[in-house]
N, C-alpha and C. Protein backbone atom coordinates (compact mmCIF):
# COMPACT_ATOMS: atom_id res chain seq x y z
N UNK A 1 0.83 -1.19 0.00
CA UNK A 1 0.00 0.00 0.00
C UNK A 1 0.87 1.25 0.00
N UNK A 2 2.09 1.53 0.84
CA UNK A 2 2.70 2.50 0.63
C UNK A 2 3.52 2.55 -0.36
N UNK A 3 3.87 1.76 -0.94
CA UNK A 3 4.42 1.97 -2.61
C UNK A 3 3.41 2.59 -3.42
N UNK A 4 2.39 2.36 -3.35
CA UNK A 4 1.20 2.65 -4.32
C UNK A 4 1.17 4.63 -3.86
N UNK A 5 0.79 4.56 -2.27
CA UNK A 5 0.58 5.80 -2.09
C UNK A 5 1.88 6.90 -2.40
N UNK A 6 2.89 6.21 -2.44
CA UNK A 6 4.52 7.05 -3.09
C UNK A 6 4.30 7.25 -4.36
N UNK A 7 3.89 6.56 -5.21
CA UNK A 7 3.99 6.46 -6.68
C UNK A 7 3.36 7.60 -6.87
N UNK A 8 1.92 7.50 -6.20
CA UNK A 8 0.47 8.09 -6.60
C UNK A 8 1.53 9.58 -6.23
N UNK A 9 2.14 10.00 -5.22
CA UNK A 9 2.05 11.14 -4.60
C UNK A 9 3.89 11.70 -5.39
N UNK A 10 4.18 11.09 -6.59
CA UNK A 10 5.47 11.05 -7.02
C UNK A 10 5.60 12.37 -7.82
N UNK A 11 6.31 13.13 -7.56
CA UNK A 11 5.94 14.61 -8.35
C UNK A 11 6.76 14.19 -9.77
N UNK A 12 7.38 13.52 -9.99
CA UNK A 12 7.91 12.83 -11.39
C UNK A 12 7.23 12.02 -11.67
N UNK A 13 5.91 11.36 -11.15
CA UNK A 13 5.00 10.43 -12.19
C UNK A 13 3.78 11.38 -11.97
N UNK A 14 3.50 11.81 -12.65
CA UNK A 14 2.21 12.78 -12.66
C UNK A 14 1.44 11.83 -14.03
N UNK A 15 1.96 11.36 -14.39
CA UNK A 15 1.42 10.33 -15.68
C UNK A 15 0.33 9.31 -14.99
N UNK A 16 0.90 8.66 -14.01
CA UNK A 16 0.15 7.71 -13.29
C UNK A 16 -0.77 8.36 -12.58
N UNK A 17 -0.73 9.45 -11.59
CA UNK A 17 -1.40 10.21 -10.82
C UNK A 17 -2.75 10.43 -11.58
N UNK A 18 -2.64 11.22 -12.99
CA UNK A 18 -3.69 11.74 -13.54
C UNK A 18 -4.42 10.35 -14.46
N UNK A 19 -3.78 9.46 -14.75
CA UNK A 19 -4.51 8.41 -15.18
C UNK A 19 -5.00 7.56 -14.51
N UNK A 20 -4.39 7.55 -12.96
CA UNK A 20 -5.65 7.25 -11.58
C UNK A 20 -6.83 8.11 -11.79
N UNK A 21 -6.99 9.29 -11.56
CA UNK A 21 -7.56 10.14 -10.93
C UNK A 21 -8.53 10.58 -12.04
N UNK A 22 -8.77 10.31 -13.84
CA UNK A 22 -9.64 10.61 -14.52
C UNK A 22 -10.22 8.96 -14.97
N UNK A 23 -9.69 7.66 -14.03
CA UNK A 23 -10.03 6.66 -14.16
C UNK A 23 -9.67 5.86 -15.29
N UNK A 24 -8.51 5.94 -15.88
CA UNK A 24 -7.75 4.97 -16.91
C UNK A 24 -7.34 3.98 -16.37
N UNK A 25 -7.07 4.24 -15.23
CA UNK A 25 -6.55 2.93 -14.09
C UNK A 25 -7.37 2.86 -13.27
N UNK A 26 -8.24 1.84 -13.10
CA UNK A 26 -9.01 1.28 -12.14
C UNK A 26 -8.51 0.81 -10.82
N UNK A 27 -9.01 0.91 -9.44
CA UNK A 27 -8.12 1.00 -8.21
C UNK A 27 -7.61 -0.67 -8.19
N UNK A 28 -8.88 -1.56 -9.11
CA UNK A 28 -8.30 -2.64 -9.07
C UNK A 28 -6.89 -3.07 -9.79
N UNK A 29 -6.53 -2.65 -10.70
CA UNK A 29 -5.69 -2.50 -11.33
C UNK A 29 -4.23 -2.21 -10.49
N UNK A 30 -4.16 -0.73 -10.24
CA UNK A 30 -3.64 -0.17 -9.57
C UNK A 30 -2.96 -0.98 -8.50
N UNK A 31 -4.07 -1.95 -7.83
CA UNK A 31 -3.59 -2.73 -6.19
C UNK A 31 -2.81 -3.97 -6.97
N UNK A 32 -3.01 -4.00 -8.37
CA UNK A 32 -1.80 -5.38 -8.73
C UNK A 32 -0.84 -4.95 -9.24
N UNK A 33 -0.33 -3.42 -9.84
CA UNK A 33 0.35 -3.05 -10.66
C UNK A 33 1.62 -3.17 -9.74
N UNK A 34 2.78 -3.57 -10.65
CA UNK A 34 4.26 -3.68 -9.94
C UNK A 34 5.08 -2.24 -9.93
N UNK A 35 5.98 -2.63 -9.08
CA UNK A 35 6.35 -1.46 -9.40
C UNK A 35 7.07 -0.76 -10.81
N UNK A 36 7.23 -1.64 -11.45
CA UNK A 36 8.09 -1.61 -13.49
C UNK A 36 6.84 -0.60 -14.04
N UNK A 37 5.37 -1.39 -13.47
CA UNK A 37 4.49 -0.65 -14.25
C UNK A 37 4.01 0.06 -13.68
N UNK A 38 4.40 0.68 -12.68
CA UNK A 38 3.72 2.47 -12.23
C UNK A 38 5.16 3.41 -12.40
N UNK A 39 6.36 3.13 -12.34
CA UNK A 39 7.30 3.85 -12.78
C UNK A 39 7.26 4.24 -13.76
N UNK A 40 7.78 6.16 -13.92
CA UNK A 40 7.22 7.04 -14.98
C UNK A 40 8.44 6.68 -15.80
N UNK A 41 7.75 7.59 -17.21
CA UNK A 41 8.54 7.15 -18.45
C UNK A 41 10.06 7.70 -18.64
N UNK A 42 10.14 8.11 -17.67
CA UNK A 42 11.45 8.48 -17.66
C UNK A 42 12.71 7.25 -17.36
N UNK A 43 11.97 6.67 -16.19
CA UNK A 43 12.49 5.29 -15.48
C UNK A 43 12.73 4.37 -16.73
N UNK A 44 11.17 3.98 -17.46
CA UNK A 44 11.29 3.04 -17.44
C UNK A 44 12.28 3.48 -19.11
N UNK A 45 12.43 4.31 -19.69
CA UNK A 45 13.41 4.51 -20.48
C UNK A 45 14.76 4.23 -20.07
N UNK A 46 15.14 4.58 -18.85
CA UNK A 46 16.37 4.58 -18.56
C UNK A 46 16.63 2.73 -17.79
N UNK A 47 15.42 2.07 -17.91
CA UNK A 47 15.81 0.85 -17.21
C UNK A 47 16.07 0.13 -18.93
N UNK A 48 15.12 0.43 -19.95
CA UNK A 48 15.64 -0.41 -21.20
C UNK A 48 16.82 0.01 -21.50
N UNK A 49 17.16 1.22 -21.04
CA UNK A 49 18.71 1.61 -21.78
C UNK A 49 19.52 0.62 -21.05
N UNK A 50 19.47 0.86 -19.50
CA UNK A 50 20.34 -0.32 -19.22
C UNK A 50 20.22 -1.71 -19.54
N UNK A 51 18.89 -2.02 -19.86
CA UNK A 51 18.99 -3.61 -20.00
C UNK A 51 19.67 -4.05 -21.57
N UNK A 52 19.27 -2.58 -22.64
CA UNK A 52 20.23 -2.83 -23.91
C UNK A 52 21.44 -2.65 -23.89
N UNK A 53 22.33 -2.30 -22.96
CA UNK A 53 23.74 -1.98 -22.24
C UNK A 53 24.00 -3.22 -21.75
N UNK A 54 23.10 -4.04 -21.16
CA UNK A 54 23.74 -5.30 -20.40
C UNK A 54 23.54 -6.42 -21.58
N UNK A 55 22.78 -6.41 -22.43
CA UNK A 55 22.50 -7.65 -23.34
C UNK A 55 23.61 -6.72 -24.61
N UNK A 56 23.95 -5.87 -24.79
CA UNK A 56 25.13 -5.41 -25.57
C UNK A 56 26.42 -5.98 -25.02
N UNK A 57 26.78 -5.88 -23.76
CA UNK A 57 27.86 -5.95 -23.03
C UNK A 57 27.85 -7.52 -23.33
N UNK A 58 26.68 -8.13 -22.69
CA UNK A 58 26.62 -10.15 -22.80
C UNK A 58 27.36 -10.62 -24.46
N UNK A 59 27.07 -10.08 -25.30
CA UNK A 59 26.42 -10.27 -26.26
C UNK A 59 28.38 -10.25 -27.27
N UNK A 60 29.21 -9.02 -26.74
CA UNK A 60 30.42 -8.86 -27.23
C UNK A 60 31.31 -9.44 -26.24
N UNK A 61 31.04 -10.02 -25.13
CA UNK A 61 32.01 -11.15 -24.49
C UNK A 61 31.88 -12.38 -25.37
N UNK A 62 30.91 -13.17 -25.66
CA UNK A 62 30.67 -13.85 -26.49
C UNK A 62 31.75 -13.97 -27.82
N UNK A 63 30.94 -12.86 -28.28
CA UNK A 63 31.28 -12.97 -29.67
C UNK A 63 33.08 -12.43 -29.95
N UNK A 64 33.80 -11.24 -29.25
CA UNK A 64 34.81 -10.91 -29.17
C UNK A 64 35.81 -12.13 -28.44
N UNK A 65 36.96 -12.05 -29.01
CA UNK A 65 37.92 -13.01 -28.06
C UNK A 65 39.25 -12.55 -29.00
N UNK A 66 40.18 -13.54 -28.10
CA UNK A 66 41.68 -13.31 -28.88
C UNK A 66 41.62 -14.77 -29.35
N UNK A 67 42.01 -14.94 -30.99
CA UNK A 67 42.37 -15.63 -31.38
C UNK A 67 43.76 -16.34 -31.36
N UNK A 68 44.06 -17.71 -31.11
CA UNK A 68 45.57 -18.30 -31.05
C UNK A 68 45.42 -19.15 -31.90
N UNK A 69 46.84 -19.76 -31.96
CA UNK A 69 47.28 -21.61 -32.50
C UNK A 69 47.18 -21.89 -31.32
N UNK A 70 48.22 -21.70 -30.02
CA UNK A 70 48.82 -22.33 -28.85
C UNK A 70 47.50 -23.20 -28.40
N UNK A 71 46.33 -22.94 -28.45
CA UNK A 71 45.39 -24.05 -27.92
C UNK A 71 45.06 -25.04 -29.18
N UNK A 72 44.70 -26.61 -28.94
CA UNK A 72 44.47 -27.53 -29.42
C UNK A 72 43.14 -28.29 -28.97
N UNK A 73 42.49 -27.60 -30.24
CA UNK A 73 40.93 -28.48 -30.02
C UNK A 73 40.91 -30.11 -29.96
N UNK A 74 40.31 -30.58 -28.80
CA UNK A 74 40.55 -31.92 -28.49
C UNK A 74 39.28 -32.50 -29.01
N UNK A 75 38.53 -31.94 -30.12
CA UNK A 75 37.27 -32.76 -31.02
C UNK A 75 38.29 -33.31 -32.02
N UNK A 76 38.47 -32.09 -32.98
CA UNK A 76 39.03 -31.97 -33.99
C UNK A 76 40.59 -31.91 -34.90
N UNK A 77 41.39 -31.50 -33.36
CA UNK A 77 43.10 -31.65 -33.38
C UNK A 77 43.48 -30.54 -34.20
N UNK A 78 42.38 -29.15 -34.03
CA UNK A 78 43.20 -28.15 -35.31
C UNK A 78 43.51 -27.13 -34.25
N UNK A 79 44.17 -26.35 -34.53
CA UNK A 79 44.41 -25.33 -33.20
C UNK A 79 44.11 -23.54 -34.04
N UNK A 80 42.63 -23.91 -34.15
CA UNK A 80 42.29 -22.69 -34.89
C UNK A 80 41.30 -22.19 -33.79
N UNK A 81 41.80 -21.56 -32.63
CA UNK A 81 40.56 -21.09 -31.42
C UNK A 81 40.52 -19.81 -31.18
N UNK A 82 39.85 -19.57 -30.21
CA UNK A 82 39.50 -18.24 -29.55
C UNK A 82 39.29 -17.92 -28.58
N UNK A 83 39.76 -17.48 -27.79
CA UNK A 83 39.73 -17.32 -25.72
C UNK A 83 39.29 -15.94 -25.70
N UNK A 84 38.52 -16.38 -24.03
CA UNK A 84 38.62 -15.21 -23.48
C UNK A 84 38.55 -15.58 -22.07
N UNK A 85 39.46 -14.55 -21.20
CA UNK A 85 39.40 -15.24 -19.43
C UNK A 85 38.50 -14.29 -19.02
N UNK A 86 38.06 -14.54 -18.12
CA UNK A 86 37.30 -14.24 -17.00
C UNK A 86 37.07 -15.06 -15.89
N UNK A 87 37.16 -13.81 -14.54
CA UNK A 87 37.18 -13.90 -13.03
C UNK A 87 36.32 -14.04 -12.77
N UNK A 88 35.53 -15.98 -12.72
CA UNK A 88 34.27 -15.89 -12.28
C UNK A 88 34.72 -16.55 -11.02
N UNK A 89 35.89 -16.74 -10.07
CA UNK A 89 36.03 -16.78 -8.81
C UNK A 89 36.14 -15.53 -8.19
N UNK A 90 36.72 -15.72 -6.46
CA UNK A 90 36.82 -14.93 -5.92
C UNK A 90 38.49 -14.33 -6.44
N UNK A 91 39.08 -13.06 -6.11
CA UNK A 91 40.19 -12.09 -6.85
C UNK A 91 40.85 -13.14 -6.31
N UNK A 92 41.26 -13.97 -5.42
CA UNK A 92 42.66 -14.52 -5.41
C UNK A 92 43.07 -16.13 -6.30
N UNK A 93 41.68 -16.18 -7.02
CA UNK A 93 41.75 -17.39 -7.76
C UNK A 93 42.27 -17.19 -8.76
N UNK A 94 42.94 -17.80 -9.68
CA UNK A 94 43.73 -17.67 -11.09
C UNK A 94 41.96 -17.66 -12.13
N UNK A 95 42.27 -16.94 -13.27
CA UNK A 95 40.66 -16.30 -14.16
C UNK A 95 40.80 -17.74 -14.91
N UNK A 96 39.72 -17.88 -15.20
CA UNK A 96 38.92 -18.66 -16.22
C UNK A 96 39.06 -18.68 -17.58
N UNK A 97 39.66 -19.51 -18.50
CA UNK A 97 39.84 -19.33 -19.90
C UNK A 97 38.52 -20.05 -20.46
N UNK A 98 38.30 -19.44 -21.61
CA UNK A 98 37.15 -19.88 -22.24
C UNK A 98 37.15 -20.36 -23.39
N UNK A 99 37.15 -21.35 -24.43
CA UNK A 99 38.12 -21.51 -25.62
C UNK A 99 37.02 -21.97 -26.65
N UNK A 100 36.72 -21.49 -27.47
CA UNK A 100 36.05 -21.59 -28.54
C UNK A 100 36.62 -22.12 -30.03
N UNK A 101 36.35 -23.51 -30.42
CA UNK A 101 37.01 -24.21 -31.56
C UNK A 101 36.88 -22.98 -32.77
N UNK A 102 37.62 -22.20 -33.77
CA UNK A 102 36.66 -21.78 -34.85
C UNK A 102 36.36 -23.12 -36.01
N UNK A 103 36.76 -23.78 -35.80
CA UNK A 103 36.49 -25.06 -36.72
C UNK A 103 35.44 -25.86 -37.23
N UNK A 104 35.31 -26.10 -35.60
CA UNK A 104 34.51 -27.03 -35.06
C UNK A 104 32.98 -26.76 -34.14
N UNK A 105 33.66 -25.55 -33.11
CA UNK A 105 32.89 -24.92 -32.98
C UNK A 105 32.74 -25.74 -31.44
N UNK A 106 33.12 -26.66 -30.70
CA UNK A 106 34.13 -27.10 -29.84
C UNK A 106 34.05 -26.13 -28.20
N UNK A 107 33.39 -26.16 -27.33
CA UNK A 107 33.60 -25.13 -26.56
C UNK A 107 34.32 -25.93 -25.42
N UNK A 108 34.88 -25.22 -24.64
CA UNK A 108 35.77 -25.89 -23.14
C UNK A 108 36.40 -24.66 -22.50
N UNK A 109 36.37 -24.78 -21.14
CA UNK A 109 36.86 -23.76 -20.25
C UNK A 109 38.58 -24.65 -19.54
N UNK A 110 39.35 -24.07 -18.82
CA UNK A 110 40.16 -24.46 -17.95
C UNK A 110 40.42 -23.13 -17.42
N UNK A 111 40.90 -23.77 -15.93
CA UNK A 111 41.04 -22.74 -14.89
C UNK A 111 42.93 -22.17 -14.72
């Protein structure tokens, strides 16, 4: 209830306020709405920006890497790959290699 009455009383959502208050939003409505969907358009612009920032960011770990010979795909025996490390332990653990066959297509990590 006091999320609802913050929103309602939000001097940056006046969007929601007045579409309560000339009845576009029904109170039933209103008592299920989350908070994604009473946050004004300002928010929720700035929450897709970040979520296209984080599926951009996902998206060029992936696909970016350093290419070597020195690794040897153990499908295929060609050493045509592509790494990338990352620290998915805690800082005093040695990082994570990630190795991508381009061949084969072959994926495998070592620590």
């Amino acid at each position: 209830v006091r999320s609802r009455v913050a929103n309602l009383r939000d001097a940056k959502n006046p969007t929601l306020r007045t579409n309560f208050l000339i009845g576009a939003i029904p109170a039933k409505r209103l008592a299920c709405m989350t908070a994604e969907e009473m946050a004004s358009d300002e928010i929720k612009q700035l929450r897709d920006r970040f979520k296209k920032e984080a599926i951009n960011d996902a998206q060029l770990a992936t696909v970016q890497g350093t290419k070597t010979d020195l690794l040897k795909c153990g499908k295929c025996k060609q050493r045509n790959c592509t790494y990338n490390q990352v620290q998915t332990r805690s800082a005093d653990e040695p990082m994570t290699t990630f190795v991508l066959c381009n061949n084969c297509g072959n994926r495998w990590k070592f620590c």
